[in-house]
C-alpha atoms as a PDB file:
ATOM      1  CA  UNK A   1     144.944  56.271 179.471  1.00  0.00           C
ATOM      2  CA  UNK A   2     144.972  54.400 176.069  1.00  0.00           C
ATOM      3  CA  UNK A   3     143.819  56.407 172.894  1.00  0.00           C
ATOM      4  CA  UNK A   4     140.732  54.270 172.808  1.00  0.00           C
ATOM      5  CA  UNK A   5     139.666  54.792 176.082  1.00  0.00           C
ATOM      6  CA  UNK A   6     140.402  58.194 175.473  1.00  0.00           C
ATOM      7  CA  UNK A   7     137.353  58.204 172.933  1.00  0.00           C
ATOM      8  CA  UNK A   8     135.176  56.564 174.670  1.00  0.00           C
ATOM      9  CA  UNK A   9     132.299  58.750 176.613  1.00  0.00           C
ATOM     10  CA  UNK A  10     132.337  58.086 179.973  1.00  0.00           C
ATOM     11  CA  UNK A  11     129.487  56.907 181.857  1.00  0.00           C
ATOM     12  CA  UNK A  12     126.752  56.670 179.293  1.00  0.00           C
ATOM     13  CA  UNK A  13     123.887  55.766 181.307  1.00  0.00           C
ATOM     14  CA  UNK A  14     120.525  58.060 181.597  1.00  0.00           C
ATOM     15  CA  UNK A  15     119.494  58.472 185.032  1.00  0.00           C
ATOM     16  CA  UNK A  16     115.899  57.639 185.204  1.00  0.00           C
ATOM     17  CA  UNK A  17     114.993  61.376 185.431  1.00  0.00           C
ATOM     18  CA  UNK A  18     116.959  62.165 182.235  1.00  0.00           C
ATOM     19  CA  UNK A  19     115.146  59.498 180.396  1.00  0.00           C
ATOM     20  CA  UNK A  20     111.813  60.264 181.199  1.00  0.00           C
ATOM     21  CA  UNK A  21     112.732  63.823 180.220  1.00  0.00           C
ATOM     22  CA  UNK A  22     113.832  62.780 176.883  1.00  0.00           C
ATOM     23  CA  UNK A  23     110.275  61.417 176.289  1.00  0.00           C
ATOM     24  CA  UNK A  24     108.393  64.138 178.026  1.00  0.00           C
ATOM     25  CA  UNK A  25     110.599  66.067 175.250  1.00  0.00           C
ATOM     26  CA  UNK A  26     109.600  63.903 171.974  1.00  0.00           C
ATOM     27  CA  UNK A  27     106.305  63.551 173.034  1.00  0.00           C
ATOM     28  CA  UNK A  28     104.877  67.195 174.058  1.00  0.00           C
ATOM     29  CA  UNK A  29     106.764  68.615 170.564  1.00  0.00           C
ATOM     30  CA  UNK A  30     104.369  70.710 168.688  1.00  0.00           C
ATOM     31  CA  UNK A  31     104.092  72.214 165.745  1.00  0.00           C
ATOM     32  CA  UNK A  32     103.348  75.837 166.791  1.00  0.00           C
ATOM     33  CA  UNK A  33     101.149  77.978 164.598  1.00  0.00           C
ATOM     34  CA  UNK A  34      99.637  80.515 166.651  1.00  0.00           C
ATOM     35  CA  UNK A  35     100.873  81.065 170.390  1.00  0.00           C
ATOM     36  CA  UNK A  36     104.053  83.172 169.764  1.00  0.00           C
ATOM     37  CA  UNK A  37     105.495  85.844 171.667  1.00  0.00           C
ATOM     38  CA  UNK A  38     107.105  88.689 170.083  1.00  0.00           C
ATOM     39  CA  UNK A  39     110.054  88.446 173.236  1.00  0.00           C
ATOM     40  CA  UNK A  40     113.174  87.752 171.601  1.00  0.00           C
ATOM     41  CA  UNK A  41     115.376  84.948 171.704  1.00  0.00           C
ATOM     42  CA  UNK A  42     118.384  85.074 174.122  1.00  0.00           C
ATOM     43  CA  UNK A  43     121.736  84.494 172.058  1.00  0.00           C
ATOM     44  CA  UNK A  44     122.659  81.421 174.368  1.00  0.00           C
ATOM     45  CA  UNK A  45     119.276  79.867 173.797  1.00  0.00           C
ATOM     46  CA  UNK A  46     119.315  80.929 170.225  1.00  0.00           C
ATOM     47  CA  UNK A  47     123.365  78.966 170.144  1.00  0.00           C
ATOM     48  CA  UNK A  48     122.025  76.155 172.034  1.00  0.00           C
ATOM     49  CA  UNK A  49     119.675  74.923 169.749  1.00  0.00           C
ATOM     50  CA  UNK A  50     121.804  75.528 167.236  1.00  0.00           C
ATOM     51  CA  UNK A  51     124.574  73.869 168.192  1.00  0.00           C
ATOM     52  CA  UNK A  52     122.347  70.644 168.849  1.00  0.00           C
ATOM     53  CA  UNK A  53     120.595  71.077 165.528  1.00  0.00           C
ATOM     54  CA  UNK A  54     125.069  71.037 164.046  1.00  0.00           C
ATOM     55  CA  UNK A  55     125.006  67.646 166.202  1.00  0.00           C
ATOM     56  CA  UNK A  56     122.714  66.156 164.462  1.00  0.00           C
ATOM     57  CA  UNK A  57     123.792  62.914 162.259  1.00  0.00           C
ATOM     58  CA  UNK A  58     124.992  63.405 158.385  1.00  0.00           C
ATOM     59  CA  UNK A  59     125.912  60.649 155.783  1.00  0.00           C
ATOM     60  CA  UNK A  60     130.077  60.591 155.814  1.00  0.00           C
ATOM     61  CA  UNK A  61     130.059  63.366 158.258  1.00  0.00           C
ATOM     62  CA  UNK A  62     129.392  65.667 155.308  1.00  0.00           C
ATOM     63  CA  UNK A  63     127.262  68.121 157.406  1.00  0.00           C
ATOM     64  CA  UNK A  64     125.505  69.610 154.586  1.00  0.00           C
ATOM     65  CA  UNK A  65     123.180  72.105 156.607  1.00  0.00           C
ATOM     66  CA  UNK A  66     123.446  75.953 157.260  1.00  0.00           C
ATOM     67  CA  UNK A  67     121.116  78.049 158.936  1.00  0.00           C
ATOM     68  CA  UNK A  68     119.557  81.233 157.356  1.00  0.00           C
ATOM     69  CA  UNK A  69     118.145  83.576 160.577  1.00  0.00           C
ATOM     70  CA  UNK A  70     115.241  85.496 159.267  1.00  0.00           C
ATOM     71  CA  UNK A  71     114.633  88.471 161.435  1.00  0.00           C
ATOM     72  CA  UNK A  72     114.286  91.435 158.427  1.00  0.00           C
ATOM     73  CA  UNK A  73     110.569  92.188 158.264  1.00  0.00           C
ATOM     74  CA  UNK A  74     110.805  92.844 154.632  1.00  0.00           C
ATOM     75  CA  UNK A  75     112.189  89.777 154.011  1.00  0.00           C
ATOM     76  CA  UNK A  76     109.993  87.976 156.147  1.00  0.00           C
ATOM     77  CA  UNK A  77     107.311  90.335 154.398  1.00  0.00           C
ATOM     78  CA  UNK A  78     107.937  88.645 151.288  1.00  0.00           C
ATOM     79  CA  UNK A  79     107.993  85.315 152.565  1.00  0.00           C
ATOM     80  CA  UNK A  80     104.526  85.703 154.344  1.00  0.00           C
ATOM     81  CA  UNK A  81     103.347  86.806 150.831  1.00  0.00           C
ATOM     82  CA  UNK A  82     104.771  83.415 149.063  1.00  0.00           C
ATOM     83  CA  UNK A  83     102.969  81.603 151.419  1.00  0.00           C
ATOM     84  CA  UNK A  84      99.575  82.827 151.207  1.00  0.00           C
ATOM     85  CA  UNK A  85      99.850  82.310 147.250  1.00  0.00           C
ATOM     86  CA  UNK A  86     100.787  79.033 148.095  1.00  0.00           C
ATOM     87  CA  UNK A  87      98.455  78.726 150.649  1.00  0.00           C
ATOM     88  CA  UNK A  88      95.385  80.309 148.036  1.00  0.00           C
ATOM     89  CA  UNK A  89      96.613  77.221 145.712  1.00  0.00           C
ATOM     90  CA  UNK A  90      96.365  74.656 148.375  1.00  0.00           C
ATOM     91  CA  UNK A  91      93.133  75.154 149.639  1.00  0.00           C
ATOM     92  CA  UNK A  92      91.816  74.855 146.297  1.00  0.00           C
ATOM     93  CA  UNK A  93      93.276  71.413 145.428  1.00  0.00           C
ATOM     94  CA  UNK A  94      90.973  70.307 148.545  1.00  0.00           C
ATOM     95  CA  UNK A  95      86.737  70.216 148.800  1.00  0.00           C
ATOM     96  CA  UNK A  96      83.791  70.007 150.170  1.00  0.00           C
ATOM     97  CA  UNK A  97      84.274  70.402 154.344  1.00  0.00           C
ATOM     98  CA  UNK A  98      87.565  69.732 153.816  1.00  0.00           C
ATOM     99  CA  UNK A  99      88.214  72.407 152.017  1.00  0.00           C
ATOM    100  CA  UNK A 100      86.330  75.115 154.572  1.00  0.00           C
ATOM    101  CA  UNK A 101      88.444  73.468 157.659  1.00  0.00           C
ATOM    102  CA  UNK A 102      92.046  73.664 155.759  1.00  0.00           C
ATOM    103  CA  UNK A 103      90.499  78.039 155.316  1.00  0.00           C
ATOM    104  CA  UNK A 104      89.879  77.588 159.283  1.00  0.00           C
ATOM    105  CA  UNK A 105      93.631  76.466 159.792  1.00  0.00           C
ATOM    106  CA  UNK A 106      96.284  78.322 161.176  1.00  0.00           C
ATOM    107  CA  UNK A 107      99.506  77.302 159.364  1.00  0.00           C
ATOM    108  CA  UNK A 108     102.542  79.482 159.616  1.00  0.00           C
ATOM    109  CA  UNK A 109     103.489  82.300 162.453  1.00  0.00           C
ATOM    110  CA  UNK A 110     106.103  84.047 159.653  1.00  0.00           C
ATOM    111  CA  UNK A 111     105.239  87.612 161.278  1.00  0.00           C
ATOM    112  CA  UNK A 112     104.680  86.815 164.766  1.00  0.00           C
ATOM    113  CA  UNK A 113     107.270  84.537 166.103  1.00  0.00           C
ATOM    114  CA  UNK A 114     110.979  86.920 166.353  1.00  0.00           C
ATOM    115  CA  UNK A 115     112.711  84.597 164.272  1.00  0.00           C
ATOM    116  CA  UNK A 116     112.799  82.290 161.014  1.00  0.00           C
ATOM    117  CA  UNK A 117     115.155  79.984 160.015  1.00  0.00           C
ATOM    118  CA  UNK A 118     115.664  78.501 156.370  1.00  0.00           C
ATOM    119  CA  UNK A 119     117.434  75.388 157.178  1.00  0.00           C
ATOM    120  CA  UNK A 120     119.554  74.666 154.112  1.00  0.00           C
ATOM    121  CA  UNK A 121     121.006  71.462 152.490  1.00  0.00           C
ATOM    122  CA  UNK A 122     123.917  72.525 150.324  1.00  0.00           C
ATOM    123  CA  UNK A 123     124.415  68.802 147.839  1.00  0.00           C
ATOM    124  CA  UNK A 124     128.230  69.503 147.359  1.00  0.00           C
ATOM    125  CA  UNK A 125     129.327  70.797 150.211  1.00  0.00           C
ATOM    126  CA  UNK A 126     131.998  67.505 150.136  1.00  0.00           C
ATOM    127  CA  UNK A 127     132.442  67.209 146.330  1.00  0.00           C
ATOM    128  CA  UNK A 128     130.062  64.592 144.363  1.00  0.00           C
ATOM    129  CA  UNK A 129     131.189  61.217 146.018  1.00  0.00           C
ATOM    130  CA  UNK A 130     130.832  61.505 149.396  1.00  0.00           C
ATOM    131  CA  UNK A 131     130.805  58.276 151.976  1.00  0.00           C
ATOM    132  CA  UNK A 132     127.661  56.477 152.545  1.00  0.00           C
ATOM    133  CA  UNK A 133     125.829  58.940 149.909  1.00  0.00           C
ATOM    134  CA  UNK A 134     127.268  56.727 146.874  1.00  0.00           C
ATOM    135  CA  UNK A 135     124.307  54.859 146.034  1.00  0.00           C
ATOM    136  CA  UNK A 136     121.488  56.552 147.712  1.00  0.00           C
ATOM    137  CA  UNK A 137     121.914  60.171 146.505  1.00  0.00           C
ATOM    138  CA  UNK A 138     119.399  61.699 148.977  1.00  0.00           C
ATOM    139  CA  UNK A 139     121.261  60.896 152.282  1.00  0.00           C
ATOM    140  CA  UNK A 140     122.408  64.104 152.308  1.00  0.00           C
ATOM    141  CA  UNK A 141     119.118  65.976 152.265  1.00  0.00           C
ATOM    142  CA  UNK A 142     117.522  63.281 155.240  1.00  0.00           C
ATOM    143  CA  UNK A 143     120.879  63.956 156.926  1.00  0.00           C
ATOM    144  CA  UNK A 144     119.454  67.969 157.141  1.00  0.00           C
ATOM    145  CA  UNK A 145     116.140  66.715 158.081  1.00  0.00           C
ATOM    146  CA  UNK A 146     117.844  64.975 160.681  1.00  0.00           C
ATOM    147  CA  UNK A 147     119.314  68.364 161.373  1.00  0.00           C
ATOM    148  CA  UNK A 148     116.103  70.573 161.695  1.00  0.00           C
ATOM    149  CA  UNK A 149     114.640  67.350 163.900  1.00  0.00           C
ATOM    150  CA  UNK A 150     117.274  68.081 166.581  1.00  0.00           C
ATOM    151  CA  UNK A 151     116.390  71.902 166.510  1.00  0.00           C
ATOM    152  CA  UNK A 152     112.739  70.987 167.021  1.00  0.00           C
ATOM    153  CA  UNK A 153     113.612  69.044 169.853  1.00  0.00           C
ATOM    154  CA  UNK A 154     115.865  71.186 171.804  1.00  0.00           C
ATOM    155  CA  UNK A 155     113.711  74.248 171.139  1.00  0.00           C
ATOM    156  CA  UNK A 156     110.805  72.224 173.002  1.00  0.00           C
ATOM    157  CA  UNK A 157     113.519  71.894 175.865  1.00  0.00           C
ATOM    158  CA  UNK A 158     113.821  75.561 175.896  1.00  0.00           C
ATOM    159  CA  UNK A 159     110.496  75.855 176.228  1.00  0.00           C
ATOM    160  CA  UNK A 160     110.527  77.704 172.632  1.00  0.00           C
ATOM    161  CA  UNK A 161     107.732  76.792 170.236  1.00  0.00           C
ATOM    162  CA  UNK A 162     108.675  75.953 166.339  1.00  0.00           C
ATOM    163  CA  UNK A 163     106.494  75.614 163.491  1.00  0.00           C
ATOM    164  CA  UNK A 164     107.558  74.113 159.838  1.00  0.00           C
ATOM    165  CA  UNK A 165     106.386  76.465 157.145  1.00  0.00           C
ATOM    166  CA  UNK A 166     106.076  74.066 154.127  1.00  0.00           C
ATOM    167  CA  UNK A 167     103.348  75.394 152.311  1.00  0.00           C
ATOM    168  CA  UNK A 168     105.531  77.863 150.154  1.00  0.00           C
ATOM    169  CA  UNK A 169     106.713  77.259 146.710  1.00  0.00           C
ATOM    170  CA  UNK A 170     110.967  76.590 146.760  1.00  0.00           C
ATOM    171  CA  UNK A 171     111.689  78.803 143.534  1.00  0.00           C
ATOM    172  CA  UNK A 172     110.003  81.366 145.917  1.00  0.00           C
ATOM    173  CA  UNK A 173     112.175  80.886 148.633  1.00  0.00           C
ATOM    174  CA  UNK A 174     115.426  80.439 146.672  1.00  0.00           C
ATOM    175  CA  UNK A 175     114.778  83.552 145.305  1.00  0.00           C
ATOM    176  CA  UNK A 176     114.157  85.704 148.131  1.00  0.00           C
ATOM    177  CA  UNK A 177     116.873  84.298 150.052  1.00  0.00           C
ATOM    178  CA  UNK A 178     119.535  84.434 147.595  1.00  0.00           C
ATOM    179  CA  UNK A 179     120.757  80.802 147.582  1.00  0.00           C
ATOM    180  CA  UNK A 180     122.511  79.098 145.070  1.00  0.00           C
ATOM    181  CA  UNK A 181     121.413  76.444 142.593  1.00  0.00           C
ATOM    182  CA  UNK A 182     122.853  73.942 144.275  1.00  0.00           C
ATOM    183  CA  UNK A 183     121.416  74.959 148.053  1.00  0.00           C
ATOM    184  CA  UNK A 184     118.252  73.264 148.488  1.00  0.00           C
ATOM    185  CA  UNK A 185     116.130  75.002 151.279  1.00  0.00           C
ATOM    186  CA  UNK A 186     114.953  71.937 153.396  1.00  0.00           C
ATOM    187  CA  UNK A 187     112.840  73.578 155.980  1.00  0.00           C
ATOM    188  CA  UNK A 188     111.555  77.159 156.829  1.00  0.00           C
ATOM    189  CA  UNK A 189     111.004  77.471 160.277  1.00  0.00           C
ATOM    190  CA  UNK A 190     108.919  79.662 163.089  1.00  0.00           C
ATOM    191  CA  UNK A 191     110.825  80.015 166.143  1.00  0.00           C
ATOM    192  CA  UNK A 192     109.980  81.826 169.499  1.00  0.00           C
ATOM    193  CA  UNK A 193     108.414  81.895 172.748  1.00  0.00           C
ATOM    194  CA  UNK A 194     104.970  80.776 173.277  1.00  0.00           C
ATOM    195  CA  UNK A 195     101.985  81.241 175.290  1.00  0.00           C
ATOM    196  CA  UNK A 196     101.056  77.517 175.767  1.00  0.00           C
ATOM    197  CA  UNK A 197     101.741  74.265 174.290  1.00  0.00           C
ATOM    198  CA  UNK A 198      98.527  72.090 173.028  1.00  0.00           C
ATOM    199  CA  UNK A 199      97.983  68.766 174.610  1.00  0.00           C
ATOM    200  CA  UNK A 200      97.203  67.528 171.094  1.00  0.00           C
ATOM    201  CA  UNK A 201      98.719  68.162 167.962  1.00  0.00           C
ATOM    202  CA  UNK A 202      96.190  71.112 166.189  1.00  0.00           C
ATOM    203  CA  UNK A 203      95.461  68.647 163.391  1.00  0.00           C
ATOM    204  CA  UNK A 204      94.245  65.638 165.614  1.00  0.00           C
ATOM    205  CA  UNK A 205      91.946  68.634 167.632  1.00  0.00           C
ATOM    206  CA  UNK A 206      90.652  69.637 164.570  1.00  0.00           C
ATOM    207  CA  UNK A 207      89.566  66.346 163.245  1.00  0.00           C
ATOM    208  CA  UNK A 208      91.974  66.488 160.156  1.00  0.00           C
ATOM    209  CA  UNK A 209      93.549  63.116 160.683  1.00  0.00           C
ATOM    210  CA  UNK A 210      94.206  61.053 163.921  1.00  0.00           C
ATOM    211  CA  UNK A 211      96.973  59.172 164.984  1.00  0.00           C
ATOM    212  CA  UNK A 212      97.223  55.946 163.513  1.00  0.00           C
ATOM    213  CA  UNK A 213      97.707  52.864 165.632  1.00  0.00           C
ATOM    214  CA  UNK A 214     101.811  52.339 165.643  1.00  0.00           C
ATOM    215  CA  UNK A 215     101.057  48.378 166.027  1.00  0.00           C
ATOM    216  CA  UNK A 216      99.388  48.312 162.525  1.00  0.00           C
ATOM    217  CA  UNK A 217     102.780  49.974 160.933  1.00  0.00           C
ATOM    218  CA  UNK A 218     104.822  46.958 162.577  1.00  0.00           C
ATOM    219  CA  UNK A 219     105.205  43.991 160.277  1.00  0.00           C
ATOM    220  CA  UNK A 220     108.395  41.401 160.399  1.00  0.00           C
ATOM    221  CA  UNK A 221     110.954  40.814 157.300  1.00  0.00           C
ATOM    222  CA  UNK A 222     108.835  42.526 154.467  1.00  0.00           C
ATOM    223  CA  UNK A 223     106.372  45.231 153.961  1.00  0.00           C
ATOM    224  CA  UNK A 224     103.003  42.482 153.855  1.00  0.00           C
ATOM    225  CA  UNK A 225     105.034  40.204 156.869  1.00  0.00           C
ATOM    226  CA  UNK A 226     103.084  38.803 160.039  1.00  0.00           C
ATOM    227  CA  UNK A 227     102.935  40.748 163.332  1.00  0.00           C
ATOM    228  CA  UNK A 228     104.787  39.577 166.340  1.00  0.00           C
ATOM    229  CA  UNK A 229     101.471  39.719 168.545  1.00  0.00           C
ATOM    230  CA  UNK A 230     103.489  40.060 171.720  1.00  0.00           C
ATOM    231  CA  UNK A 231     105.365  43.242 169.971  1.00  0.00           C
ATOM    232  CA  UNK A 232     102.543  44.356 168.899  1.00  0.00           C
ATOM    233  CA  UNK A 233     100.162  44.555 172.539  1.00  0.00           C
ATOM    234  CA  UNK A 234     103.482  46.120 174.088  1.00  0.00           C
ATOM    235  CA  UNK A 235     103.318  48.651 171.064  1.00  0.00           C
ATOM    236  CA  UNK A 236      99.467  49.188 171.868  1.00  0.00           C
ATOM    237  CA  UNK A 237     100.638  49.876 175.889  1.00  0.00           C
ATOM    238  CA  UNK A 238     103.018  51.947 174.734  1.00  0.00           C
ATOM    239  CA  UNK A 239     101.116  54.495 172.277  1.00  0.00           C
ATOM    240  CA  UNK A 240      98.373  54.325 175.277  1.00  0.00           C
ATOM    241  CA  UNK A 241     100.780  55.455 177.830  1.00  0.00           C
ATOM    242  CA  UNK A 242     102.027  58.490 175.441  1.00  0.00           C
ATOM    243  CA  UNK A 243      98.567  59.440 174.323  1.00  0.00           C
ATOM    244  CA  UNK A 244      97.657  59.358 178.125  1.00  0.00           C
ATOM    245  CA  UNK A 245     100.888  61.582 178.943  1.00  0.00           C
ATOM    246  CA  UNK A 246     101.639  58.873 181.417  1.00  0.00           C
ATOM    247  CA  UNK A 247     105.394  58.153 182.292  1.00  0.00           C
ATOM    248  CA  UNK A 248     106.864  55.806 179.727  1.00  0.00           C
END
């Protein structure tokens, strides 16, 4: 066997189960709030998702993630406390109704779920020139985002729920977790077992926003450009079939 065929995966085609999974996957994903579990994570589900989140793609191969596990209630303590400062300030930046339903909202699960996780981008991991980072500096920090979006996903495989904690000021966080200047804390995630999974994302339930139609966000060549029409009523089928939860 040649080198090159050596590094070549084998046979690289999804069975028709495994793709339908993948979209069962990416479509039921949730952003979990509410439903934990206080059961702990076992180690090889914890490594798992891990290890998928370390697979995710980086700019030059940099890999410019780490993973903080939050399981000290003090700490976590004084995390839940940033957040409802936070939290105090954002609610008062909206008003009216919308104010009283972002009060209804449940928007973190920092106590109840058995673990956090500060996903963390560190910007020199590589030194300051680093491939495919050279002229857009923030590849590095989508790279991590790219990171905690693999996590996500293979948590919802697990049948773990995860919720994004971003309402918390990042002085906050960099100072109760100890990181350095140059570690940027990218995400601050809930992650555990759950009750249920929602059909619908909270925010659509609760008449915050709804899902905006994917055919509208498809134009050709420039950001104003035509629609392909025939694109665009295969879009429309598809978005139907997801929000149906019918196979795609």
């Amino acid at each position: 066997m040649t080198d090159r065929a050596a590094a070549i995966q084998g046979d690289d085609t999804l069975s028709e189960a495994d793709r339908q999974g993948l979209y069962r996957v990416l479509l039921s994903r949730r952003d979990v709030r509410g439903q934990f579990l206080p059961d702990p994570i076992p180690d090889e589900v914890l490594a798992r998702v891990l290890t998928a989140a370390h697979y995710a793609p980086s700019v030059g191969f940099m890999q410019p993630w780490s993973f903080i596990l939050v399981r000290s209630p003090e700490i976590r303590g004084r995390i839940r406390q940033a957040f409802t400062k936070a939290n105090d300030e954002a609610a008062g930046m909206f008003e009216g109704e919308a104010r009283a339903t972002y009060r209804s909202l449940k928007l973190e699960g920092i106590l109840e779920s058995p673990v956090n996780i500060c996903v963390t981008c560190d910007r020199d991991r590589v030194g300051p020139v680093v491939l495919g980072r050279t002229h857009i500096p923030t590849m590095d920090l989508y790279s991590t985002v790219c990171a905690v979006e693999n996590l996500w996903l293979a948590a919802r495989a697990e049948g773990l729920g995860l919720g994004w904690v971003s309402i918390i000021s990042e002085p906050a966080l960099k100072e109760i977790l100890g990181l350095p200047e140059r570690v940027v804390p990218v995400a601050y995630l809930c992650l555990g077992k759950v009750s249920h999974f929602f059909a619908q994302p909270e925010l659509a339930t609760a008449g915050w926003r709804k899902r905006l139609a994917l055919a509208d966000l498809v134009t050709l060549d420039r950001w104003e450009g035509p629609r392909d029409e025939t694109l665009a009523d295969a879009l429309a089928k598809a978005q139907a079939r997801a929000e149906n939860g019918e196979p795609m």
